[in-house]
Protein backbone atom coordinates (compact mmCIF):
# COMPACT_ATOMS: atom_id res chain seq x y z
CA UNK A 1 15.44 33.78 -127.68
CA UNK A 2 12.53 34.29 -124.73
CA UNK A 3 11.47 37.54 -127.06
CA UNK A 4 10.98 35.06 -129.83
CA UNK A 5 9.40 32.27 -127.31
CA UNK A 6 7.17 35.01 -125.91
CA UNK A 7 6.26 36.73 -129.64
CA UNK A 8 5.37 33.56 -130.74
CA UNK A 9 2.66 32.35 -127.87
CA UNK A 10 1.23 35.63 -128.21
CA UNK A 11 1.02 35.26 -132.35
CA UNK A 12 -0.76 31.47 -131.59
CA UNK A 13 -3.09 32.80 -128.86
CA UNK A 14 -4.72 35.20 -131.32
CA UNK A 15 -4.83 32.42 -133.61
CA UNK A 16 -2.29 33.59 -136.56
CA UNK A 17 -1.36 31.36 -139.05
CA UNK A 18 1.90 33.15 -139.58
CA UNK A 19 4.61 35.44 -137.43
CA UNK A 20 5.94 39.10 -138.53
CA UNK A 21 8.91 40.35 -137.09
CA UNK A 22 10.63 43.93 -138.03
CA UNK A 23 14.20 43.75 -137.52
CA UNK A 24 16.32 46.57 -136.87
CA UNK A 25 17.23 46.82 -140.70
CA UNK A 26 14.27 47.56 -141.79
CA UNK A 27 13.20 44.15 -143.08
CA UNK A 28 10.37 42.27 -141.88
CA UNK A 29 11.16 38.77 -141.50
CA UNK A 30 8.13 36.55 -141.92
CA UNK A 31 7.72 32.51 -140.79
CA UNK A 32 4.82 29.72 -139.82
CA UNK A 33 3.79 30.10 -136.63
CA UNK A 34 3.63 26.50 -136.18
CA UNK A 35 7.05 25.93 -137.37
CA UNK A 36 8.53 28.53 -134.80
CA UNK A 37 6.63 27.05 -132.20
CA UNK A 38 8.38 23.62 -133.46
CA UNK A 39 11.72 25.30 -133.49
CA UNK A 40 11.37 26.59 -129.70
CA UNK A 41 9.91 22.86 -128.75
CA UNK A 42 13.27 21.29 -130.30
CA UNK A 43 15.50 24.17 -128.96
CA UNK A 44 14.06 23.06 -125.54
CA UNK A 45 14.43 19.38 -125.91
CA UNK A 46 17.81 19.89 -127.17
CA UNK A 47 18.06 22.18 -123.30
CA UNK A 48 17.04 18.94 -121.62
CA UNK A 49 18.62 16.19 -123.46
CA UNK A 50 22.39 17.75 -123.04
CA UNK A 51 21.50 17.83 -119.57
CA UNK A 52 19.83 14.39 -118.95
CA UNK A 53 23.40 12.48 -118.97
CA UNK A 54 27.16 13.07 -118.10
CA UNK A 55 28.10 12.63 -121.82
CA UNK A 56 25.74 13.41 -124.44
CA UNK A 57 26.88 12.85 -128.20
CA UNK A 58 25.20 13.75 -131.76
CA UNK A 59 26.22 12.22 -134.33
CA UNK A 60 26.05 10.29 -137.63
CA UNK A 61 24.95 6.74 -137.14
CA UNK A 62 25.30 5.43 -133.62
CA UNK A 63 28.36 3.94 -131.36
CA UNK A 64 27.81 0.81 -133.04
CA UNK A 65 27.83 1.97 -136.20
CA UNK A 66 28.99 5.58 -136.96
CA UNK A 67 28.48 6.74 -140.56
CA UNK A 68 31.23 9.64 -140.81
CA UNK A 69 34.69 9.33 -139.99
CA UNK A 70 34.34 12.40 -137.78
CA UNK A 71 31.72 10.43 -135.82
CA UNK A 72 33.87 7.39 -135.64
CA UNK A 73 36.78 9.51 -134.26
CA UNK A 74 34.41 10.76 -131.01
CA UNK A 75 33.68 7.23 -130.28
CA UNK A 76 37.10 5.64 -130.67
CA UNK A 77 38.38 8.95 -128.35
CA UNK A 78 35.38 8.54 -125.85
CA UNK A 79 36.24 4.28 -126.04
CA UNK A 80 39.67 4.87 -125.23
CA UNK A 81 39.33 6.73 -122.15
CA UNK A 82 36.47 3.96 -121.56
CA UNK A 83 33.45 5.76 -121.92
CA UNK A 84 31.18 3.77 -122.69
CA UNK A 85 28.16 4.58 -120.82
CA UNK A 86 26.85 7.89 -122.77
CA UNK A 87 23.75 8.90 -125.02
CA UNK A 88 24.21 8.72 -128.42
CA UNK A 89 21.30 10.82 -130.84
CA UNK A 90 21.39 10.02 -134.52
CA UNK A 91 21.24 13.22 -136.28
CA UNK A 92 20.87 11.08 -139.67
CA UNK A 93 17.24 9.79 -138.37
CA UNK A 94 15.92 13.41 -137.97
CA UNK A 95 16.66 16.44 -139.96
CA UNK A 96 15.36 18.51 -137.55
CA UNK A 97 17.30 17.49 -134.73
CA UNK A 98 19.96 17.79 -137.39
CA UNK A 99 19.63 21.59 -137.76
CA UNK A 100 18.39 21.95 -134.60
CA UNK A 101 21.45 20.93 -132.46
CA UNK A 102 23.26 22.93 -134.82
CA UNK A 103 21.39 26.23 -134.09
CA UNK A 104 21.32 25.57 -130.22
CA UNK A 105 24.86 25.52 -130.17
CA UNK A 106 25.72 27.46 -132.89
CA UNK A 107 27.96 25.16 -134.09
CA UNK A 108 27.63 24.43 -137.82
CA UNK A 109 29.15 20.68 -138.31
CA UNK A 110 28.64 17.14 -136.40
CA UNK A 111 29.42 15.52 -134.73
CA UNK A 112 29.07 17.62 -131.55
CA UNK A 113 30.16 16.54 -127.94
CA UNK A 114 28.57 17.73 -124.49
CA UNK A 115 29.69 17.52 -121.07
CA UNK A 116 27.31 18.07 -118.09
CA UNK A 117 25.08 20.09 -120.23
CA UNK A 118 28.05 22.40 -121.47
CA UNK A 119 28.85 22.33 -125.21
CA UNK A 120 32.50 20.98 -125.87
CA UNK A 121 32.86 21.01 -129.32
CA UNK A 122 33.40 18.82 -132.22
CA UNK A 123 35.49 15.61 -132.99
CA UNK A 124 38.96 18.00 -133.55
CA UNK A 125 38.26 19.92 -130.11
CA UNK A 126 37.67 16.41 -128.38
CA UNK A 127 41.08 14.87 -130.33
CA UNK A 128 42.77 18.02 -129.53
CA UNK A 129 42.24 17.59 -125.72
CA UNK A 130 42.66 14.13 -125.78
CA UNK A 131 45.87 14.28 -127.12
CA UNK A 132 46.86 17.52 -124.92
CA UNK A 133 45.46 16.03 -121.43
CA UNK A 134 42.45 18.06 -121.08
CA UNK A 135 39.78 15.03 -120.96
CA UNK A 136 41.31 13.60 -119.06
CA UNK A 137 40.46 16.48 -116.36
CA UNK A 138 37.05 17.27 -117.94
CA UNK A 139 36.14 13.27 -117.08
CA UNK A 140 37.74 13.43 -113.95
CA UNK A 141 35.03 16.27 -113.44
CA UNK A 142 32.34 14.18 -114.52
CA UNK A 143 33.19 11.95 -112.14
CA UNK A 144 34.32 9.08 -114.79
CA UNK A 145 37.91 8.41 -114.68
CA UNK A 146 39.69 7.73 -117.59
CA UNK A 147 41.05 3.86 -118.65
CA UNK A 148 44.22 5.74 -120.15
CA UNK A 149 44.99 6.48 -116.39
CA UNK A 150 44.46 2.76 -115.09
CA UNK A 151 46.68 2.04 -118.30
CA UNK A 152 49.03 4.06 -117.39
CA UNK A 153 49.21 2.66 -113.64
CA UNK A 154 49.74 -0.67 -114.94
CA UNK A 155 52.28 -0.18 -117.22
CA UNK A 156 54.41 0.95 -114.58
């Protein structure tokens, strides 16, 4: 990726419209430099938003209002361990964002879950450690302790 970053400034500063790159095959792999320099300033915004909060979700609609099933399952989980407080980006109000979360963690589907800055997975990896234990622990990490546990405590 800094190859790419770095071929990239040095196409723009001698003022190319457009960015040749020979790959190993043989082929020569051609694209705007404007839209690679777009695709490095979203990969980079994508590096800072998964890091800017605890919990950081993409997904189709909002909490509010998801628009995918799949989306709606990552908020019900998240709800029922009572995480509330976590930022929500609808992929649905920017293709680019769309494609561009999927490339930075080469993931292909959404929604798509991150923890600290560190890329958990999709709605079945976050139902699969919900129902196994494992967020509990991963919030416990974050510092955000899960409502099943006070439910738990008070059921007993």
């Amino acid at each position: 990726m800094n190859s790419l970053l770095r071929s990239t400034a040095r196409c723009l500063r001698s003022g190319a419209t457009s960015y040749l790159s020979k790959q190993a095959d043989g082929r020569v792999w051609s694209a705007p430099a404007r839209l690679l320099c777009a695709a490095a300033d979203i990969q980079k915004n994508l590096g800072d938003m998964v890091k800017r909060d605890k919990v950081v979700v993409f997904m189709k609609g909002t909490p509010a209002q998801p628009m995918c099933g799949f989306s709606n399952a990552v908020v019900q989980i998240l709800r029922m361990h009572g995480v509330d407080n976590y930022a929500a980006y609808n992929v649905l109000d920017d293709q680019d964002l769309r494609q561009g979360v999927k490339d930075f963690s080469n993931w292909p589907t959404i929604p798509q879950v991150y923890f600290n800055g560190e890329f958990v997975g999709g709605c079945d990896i976050l139902l699969q450690m919900h129902q196994n234990g494992d967020l509990v622990e991963e919030l416990k990490k974050l510092g955000i302790q899960s409502a099943l546990l006070d439910a738990e405590k008070e059921s007993k």
